[in-house]
C-alpha atoms as a PDB file:
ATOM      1  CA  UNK A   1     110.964   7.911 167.738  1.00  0.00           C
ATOM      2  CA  UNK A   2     108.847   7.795 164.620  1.00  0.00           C
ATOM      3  CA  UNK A   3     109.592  11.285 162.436  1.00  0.00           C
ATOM      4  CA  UNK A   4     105.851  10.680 160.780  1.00  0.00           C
ATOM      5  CA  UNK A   5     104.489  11.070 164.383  1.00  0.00           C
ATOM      6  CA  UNK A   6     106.661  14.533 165.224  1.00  0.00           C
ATOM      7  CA  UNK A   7     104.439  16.033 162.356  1.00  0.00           C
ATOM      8  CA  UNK A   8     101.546  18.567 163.521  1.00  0.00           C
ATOM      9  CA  UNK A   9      98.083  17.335 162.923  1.00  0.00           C
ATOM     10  CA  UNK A  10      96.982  20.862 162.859  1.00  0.00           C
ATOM     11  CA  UNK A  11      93.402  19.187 163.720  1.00  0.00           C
ATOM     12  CA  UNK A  12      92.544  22.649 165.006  1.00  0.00           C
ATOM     13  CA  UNK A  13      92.413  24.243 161.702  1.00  0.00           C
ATOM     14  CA  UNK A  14      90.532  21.514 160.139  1.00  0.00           C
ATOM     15  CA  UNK A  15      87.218  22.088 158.519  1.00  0.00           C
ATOM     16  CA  UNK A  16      84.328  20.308 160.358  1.00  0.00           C
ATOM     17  CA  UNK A  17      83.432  18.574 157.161  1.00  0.00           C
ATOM     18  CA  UNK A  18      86.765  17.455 157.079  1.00  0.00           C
ATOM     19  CA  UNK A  19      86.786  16.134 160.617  1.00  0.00           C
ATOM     20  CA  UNK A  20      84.002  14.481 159.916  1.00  0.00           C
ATOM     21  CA  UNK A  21      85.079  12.843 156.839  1.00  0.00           C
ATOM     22  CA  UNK A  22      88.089  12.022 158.545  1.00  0.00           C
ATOM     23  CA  UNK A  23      86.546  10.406 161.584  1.00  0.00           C
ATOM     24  CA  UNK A  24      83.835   8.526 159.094  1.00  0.00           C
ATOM     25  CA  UNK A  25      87.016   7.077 157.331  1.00  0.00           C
ATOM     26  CA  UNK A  26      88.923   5.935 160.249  1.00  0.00           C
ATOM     27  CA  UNK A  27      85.792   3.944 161.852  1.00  0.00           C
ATOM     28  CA  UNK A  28      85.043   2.670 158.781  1.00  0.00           C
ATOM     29  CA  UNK A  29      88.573   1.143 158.468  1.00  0.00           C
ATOM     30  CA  UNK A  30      88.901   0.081 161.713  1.00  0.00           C
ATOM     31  CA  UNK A  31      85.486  -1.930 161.127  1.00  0.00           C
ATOM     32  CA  UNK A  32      87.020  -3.690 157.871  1.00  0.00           C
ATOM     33  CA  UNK A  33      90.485  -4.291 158.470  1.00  0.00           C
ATOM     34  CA  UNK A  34      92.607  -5.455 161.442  1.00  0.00           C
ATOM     35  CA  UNK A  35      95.079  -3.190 162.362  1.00  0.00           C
ATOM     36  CA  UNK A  36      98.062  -3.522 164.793  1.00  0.00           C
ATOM     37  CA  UNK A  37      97.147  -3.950 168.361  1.00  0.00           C
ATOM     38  CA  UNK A  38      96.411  -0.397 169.938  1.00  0.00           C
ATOM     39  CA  UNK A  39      95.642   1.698 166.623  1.00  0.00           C
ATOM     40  CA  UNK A  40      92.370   2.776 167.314  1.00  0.00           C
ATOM     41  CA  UNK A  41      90.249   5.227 165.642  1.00  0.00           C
ATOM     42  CA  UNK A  42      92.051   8.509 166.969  1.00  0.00           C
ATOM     43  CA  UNK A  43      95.236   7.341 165.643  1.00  0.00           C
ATOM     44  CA  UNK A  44      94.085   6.674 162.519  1.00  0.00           C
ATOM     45  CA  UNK A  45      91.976  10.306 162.340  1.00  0.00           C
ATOM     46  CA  UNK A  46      95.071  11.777 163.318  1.00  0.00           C
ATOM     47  CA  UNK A  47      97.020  10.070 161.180  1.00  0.00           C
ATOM     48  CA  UNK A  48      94.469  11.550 158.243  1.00  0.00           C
ATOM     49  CA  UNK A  49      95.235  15.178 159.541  1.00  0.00           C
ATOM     50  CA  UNK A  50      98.729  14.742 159.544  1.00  0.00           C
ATOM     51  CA  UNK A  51      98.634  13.981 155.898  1.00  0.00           C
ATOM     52  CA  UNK A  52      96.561  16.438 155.023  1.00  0.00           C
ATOM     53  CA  UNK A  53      98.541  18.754 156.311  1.00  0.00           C
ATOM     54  CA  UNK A  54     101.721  17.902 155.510  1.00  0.00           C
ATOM     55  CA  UNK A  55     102.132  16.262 151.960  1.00  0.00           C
ATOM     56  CA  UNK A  56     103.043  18.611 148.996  1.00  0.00           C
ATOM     57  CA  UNK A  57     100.560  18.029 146.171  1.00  0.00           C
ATOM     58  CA  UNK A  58     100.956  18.475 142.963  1.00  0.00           C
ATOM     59  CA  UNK A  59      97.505  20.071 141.277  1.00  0.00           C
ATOM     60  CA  UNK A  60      97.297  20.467 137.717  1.00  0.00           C
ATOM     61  CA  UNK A  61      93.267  21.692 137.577  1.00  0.00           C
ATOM     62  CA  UNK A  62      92.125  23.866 140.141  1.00  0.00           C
ATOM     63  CA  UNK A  63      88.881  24.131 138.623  1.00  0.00           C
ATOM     64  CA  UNK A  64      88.080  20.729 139.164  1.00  0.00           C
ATOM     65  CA  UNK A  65      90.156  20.680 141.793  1.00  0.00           C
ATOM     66  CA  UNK A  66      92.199  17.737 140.540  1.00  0.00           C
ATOM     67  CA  UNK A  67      95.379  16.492 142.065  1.00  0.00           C
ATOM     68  CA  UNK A  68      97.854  14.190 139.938  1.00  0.00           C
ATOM     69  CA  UNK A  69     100.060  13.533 143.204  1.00  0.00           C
ATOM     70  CA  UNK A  70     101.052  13.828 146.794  1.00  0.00           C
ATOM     71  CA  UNK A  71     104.300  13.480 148.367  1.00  0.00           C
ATOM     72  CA  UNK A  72     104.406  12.733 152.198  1.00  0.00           C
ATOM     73  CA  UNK A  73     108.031  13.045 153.338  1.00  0.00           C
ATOM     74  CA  UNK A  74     109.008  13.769 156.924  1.00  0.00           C
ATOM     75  CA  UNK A  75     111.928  16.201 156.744  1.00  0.00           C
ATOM     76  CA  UNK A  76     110.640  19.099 154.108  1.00  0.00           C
ATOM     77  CA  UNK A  77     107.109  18.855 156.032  1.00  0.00           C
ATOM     78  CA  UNK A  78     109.469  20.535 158.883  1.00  0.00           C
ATOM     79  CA  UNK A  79     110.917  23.142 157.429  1.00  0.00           C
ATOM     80  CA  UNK A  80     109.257  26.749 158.205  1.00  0.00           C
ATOM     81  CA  UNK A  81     106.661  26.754 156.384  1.00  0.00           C
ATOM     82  CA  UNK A  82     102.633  28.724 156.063  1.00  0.00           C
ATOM     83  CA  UNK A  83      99.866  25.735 155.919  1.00  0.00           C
ATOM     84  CA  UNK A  84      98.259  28.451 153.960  1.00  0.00           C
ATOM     85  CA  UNK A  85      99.256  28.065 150.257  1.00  0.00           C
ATOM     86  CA  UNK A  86     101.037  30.600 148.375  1.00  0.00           C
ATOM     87  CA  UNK A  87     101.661  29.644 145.006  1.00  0.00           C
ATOM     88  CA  UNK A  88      99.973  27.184 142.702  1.00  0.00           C
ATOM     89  CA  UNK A  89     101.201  25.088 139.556  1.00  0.00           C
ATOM     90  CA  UNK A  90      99.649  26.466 136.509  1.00  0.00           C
ATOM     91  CA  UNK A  91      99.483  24.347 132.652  1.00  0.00           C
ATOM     92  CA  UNK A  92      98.396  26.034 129.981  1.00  0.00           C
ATOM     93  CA  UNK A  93      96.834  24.245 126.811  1.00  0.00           C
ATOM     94  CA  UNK A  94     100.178  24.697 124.194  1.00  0.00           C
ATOM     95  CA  UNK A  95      98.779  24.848 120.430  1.00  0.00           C
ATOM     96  CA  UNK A  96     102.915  23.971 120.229  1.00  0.00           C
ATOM     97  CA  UNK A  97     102.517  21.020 122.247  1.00  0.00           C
ATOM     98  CA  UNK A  98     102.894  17.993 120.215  1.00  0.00           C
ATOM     99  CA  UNK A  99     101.453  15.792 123.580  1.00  0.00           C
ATOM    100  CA  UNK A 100      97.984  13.987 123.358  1.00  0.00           C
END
């Protein structure tokens, strides 16, 4: 069986604007592309949760609430973890820092 399918959607804890979004996206790509036989709009939206919820990011701004990355992969997505984050990546401006 698929491992990326064993992953929890978690669609329960999902904001509404989120579902909504979500559900926007996948008719919208159903509508311009051709998928594979029986992918339908509920795979796709669940396929949205299930990366949502289970890719590690990799924020460097908060504020602005940008992201420089996301990593989807199956087997760390599994271990015990909270879906609720704990920790956060902080960079601070270095007057050291020779970096542009």
């Amino acid at each position: 069986s698929d491992p990326f399918l064993s992953l929890v959607s978690n669609e329960n804890l999902q904001t509404d604007a989120f579902k909504s979004w979500a559900r926007n996206f996948a008719s919208l790509f159903i509508q311009h592309t051709s998928p594979p036989k029986g992918i339908g709009i509920e795979e796709i939206y669940l396929t949205i949760c299930r990366i949502k919820v289970n890719t590690l990011g990799f924020p460097f701004d908060s504020k602005n609430d940008i992201t420089l990355g996301w990593c989807l992969a199956s087997i760390p997505a599994k271990l015990n973890h909270s879906c609720q984050p704990n920790c956060s990546i902080l960079c601070e401006n270095n007057e050291n820092n020779n970096e542009n």
